[in-house]
Every structure is written in C-alpha cells, then in structure tokens.
N, C-alpha and C. Protein backbone atom coordinates (compact mmCIF):
# COMPACT_ATOMS: atom_id res chain seq x y z
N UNK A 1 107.16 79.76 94.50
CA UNK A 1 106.90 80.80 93.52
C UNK A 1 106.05 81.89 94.15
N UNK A 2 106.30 82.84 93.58
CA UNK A 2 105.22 84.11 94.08
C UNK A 2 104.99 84.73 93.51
N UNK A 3 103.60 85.72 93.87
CA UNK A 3 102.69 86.04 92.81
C UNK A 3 102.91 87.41 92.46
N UNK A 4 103.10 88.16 91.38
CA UNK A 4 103.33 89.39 91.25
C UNK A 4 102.63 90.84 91.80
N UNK A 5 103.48 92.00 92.33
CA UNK A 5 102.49 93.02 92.98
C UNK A 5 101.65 93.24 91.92
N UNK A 6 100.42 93.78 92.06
CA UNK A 6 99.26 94.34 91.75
C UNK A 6 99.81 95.70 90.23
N UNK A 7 100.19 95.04 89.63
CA UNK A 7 100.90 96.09 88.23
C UNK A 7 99.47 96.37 87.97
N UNK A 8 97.95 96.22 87.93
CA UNK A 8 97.08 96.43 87.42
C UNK A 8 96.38 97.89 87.95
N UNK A 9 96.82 98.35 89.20
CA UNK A 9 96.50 98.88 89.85
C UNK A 9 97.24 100.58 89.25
N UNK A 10 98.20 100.57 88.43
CA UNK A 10 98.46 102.02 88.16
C UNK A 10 98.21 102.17 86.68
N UNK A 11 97.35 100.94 85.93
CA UNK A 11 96.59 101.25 84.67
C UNK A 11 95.62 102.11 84.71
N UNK A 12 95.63 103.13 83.50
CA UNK A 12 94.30 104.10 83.03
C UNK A 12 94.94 105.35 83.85
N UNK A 13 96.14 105.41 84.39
CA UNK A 13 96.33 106.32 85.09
C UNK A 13 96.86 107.49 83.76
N UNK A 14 96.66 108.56 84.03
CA UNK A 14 96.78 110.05 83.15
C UNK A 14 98.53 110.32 82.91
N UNK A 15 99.24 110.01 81.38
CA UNK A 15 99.75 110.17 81.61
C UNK A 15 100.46 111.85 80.49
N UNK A 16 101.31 112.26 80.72
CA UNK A 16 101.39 113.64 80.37
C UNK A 16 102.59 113.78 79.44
N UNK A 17 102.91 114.56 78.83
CA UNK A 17 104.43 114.90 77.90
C UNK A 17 105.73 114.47 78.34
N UNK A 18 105.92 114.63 79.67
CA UNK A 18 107.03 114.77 80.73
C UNK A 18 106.97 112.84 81.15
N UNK A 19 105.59 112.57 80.80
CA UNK A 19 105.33 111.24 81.34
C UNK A 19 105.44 110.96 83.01
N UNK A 20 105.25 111.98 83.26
CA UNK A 20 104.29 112.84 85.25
C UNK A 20 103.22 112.11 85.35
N UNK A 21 102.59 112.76 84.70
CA UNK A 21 100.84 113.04 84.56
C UNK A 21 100.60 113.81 83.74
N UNK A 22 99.09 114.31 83.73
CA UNK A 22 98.35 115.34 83.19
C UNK A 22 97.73 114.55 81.51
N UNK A 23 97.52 115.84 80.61
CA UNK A 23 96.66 115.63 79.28
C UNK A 23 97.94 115.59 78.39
N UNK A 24 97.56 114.97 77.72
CA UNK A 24 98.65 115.02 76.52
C UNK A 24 98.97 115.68 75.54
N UNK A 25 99.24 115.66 74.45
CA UNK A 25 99.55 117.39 73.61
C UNK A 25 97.91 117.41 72.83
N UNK A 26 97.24 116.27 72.57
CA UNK A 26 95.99 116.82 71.97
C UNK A 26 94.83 117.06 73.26
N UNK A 27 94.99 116.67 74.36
CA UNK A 27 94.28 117.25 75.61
C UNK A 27 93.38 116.57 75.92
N UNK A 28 93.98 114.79 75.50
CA UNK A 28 93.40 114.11 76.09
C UNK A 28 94.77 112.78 76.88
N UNK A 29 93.40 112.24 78.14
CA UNK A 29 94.54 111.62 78.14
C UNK A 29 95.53 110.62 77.66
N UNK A 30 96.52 109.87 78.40
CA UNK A 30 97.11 108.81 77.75
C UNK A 30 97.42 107.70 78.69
N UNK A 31 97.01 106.45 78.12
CA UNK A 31 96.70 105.20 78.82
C UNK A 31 98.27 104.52 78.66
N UNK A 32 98.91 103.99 79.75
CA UNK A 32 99.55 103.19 79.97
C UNK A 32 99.96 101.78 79.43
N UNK A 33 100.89 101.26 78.50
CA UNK A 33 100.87 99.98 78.33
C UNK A 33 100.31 98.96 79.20
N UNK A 34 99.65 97.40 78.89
CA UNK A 34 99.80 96.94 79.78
C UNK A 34 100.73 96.20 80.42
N UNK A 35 100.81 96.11 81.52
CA UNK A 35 102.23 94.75 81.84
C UNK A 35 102.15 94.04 80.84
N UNK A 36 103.03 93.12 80.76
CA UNK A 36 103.49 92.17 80.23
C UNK A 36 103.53 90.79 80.47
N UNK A 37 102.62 91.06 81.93
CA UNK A 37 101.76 89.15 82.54
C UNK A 37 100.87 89.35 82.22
N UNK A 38 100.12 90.82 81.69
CA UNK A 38 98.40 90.09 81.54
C UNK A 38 98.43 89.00 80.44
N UNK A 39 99.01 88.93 79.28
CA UNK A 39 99.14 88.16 78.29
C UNK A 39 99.77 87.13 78.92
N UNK A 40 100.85 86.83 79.93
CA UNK A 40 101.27 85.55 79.55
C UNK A 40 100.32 84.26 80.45
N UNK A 41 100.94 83.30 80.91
CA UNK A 41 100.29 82.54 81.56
C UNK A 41 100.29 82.51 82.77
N UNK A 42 99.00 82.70 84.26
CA UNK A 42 99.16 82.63 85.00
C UNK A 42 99.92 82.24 85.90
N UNK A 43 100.53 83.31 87.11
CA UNK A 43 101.45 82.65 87.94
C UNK A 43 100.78 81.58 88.39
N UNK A 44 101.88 80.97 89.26
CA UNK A 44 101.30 79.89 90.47
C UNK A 44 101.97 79.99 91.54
N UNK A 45 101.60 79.94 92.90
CA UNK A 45 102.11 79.60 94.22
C UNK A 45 101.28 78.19 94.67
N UNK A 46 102.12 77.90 96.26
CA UNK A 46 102.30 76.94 96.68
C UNK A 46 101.39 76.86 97.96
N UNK A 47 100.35 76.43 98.40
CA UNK A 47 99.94 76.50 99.78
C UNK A 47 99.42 75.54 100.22
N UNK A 48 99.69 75.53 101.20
CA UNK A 48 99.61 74.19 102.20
C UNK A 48 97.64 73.84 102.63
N UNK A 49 97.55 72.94 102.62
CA UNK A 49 95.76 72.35 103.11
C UNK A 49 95.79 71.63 103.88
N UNK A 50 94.74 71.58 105.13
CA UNK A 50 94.82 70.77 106.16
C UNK A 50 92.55 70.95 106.28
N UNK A 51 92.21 69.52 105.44
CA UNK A 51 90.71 69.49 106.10
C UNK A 51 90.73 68.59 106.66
N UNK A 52 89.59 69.46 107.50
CA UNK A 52 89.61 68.27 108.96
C UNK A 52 88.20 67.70 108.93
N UNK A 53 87.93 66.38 109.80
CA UNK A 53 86.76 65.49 110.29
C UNK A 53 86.30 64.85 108.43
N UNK A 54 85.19 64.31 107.76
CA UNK A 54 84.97 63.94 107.20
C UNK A 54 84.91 64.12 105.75
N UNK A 55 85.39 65.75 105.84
CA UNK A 55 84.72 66.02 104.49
C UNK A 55 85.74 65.56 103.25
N UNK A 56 87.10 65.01 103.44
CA UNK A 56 86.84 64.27 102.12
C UNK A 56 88.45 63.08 102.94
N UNK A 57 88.48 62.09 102.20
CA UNK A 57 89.29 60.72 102.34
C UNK A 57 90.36 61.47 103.40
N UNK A 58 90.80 60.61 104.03
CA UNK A 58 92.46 60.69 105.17
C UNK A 58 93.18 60.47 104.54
N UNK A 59 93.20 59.82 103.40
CA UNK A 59 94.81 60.32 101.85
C UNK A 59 95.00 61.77 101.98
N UNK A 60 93.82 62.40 101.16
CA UNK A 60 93.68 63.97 100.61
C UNK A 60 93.63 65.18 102.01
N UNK A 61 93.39 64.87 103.42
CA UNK A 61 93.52 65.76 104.50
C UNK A 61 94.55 66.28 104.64
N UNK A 62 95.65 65.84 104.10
CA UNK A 62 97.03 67.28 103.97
C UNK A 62 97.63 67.03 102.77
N UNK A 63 97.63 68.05 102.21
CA UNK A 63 98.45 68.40 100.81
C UNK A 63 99.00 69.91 100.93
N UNK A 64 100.13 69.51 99.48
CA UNK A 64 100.46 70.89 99.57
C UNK A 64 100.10 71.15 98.17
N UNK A 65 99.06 72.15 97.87
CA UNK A 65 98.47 73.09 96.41
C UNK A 65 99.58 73.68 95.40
N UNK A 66 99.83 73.50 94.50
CA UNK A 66 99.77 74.64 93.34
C UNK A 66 98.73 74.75 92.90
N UNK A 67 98.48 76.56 92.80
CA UNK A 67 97.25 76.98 92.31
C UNK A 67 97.50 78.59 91.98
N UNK A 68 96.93 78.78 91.19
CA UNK A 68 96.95 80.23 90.23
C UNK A 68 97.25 81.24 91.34
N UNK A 69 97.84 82.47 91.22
CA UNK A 69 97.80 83.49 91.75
C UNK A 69 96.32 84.04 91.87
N UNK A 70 95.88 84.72 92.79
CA UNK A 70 94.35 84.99 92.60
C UNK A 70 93.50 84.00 93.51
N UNK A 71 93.73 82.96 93.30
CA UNK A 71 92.85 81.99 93.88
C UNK A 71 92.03 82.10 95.06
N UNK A 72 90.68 81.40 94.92
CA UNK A 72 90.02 82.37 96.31
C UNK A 72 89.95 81.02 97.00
N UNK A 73 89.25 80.62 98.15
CA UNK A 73 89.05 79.98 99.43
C UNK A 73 87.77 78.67 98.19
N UNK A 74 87.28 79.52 97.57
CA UNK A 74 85.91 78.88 97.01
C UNK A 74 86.44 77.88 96.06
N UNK A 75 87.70 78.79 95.21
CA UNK A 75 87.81 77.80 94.47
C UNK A 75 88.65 76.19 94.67
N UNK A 76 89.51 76.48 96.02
CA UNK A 76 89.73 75.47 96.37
C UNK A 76 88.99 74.72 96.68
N UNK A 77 88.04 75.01 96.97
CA UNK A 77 87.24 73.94 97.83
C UNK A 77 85.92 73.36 96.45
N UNK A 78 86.25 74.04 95.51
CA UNK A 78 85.76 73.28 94.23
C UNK A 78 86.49 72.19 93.51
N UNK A 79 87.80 72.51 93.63
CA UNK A 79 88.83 72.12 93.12
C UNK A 79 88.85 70.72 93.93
N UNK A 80 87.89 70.71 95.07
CA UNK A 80 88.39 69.24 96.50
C UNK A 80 87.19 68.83 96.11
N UNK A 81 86.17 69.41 95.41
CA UNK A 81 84.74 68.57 95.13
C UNK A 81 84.23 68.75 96.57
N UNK A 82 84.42 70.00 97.19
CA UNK A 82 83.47 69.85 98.77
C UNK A 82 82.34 71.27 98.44
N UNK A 83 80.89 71.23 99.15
CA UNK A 83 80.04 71.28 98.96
C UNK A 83 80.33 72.55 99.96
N UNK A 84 79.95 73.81 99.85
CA UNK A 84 80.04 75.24 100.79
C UNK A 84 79.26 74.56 101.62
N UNK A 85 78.21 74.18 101.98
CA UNK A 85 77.36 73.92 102.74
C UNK A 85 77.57 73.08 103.90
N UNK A 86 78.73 72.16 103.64
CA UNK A 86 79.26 71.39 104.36
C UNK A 86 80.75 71.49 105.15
N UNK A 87 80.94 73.05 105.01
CA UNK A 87 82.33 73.59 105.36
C UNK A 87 81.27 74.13 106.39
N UNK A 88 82.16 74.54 107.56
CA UNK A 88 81.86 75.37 108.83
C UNK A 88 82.51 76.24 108.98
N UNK A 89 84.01 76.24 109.17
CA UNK A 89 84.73 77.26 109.76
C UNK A 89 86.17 77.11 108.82
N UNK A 90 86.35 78.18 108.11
CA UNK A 90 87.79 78.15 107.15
C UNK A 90 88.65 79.63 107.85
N UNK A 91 90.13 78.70 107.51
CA UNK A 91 91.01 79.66 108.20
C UNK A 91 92.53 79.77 107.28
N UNK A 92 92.73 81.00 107.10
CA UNK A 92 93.97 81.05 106.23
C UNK A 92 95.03 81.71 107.43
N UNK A 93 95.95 80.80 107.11
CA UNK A 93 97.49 80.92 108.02
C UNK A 93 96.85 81.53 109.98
N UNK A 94 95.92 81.14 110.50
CA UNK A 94 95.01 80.87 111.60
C UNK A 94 94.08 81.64 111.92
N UNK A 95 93.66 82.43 110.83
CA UNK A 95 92.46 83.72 111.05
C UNK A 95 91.75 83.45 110.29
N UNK A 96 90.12 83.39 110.78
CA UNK A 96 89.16 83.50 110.41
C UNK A 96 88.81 83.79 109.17
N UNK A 97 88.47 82.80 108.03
CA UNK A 97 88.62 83.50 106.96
C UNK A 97 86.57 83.20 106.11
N UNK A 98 86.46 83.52 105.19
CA UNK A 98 85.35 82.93 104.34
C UNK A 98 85.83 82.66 102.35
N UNK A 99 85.18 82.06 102.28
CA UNK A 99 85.07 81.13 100.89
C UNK A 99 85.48 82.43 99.65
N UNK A 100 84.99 83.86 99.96
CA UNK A 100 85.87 84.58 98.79
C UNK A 100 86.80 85.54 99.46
N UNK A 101 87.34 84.52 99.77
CA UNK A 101 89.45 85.19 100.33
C UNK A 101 90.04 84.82 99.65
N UNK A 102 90.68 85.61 99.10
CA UNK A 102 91.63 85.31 98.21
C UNK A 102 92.88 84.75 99.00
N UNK A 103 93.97 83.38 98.54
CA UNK A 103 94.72 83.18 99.24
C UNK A 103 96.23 83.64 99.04
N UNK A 104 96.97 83.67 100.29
CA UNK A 104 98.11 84.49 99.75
C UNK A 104 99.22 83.46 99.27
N UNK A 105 100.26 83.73 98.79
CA UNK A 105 101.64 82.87 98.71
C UNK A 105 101.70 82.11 100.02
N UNK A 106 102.30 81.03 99.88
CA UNK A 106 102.85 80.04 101.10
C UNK A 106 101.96 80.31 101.96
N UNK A 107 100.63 80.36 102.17
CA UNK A 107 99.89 80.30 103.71
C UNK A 107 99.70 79.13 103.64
N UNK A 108 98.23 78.71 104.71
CA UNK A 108 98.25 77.34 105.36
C UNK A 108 97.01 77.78 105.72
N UNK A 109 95.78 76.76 104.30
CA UNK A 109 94.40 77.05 104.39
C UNK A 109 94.33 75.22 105.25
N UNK A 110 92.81 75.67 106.31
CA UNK A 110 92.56 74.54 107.51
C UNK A 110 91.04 74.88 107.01
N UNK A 111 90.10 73.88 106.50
CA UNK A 111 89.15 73.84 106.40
C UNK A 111 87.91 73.01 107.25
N UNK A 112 87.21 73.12 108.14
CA UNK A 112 86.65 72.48 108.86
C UNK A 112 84.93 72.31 109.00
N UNK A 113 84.73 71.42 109.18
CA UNK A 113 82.82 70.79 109.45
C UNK A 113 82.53 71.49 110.34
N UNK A 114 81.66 71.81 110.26
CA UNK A 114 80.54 72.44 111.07
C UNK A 114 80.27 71.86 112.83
N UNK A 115 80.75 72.07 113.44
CA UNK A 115 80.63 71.82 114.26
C UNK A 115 79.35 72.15 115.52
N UNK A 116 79.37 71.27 116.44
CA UNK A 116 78.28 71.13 117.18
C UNK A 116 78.68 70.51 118.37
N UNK A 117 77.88 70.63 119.41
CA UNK A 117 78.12 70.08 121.20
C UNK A 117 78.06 71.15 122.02
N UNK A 118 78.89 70.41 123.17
CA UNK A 118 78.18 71.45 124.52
C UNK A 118 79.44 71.45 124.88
C-alpha cells in the first residue's frame, strides 16, 4: 500500500472567480475543500525492520511493519517498547537516519546499540 501525495500542501491557497487564484467577488479570499482522506481512516504501508545486538528477543529482530502513513523512526521504536537511550545508530533504506524521520513506503528501517571498541 502507499501513502498519498501531500494533498495538504495546496490548502488555504487563494482561490478566485475563474478558480486561478486571486480574491473572490466579495474581496476576500476563498479556501479550498478539504481532501477527502483527512476524514477517512489512516493509510497504511509496509516496511521492513531489522534490530540488531540485544535490544529486544531474536523472534522480533526481523519483521515486516504495517504502520500509518506519517510514521516517524520514534514511533516505531515505541511501538517495539525500546528505550531512545538505548538505540545508537538508526538507518532508513542505509542512510543515516534519527528517531523523528519520518518513514517512507517499503523502506528497510535497521536499528542498532550503541556501539563501542577499538
């Protein structure tokens, strides 16, 4: 499944007689319906998890997520009952990521301990 473009992004925009732009016949402007997903029920996509070393059981170290469109790095890792403090290094589809990234459709979040040595 995948998550819909950003329809939120051309709300409040000015719209005019011609329905262009501009003021409207009393010379103010005019607001846009909204889509028609803000009301319904959140999408969902699919993404893949891979945590590594201890932070939670060798059952739960690979799954594959459904989870809301929107979803950030944080809330997965609420959603796993793991502690920010105890994450080190998070990476969405192999780049460097942090805890409010939002994740995209079908990537491949790798969450990892903190690491240490020489």
């Amino acid at each position: 499944m995948g998550c819909p473009p950003n329809e939120g992004a051309q709300l409040g925009r000015d719209m005019g007689r011609d329905g262009i732009g501009g003021p409207s016949r009393s010379g103010r402007p005019q607001r846009r319906s909204l889509p028609s997903t803000v009301n319904s029920e959140p999408q969902q996509m699919t993404v893949e998890l891979e945590v590594f070393g201890a932070l939670v059981p060798a059952d739960k170290r690979r799954q594959v997520l459904h989870i809301d469109c929107g979803t950030t790095v944080q809330q997965v890792a609420d959603r796993l009952g793991l502690n920010p403090d105890d994450i080190g290094l998070i990476t969405i589809q192999g780049v460097q990521s942090e805890l409010d990234d939002v994740m995209p459709p079908g990537s491949r979040l790798c969450i990892f301990p903190p690491m240490s040595g020489g």
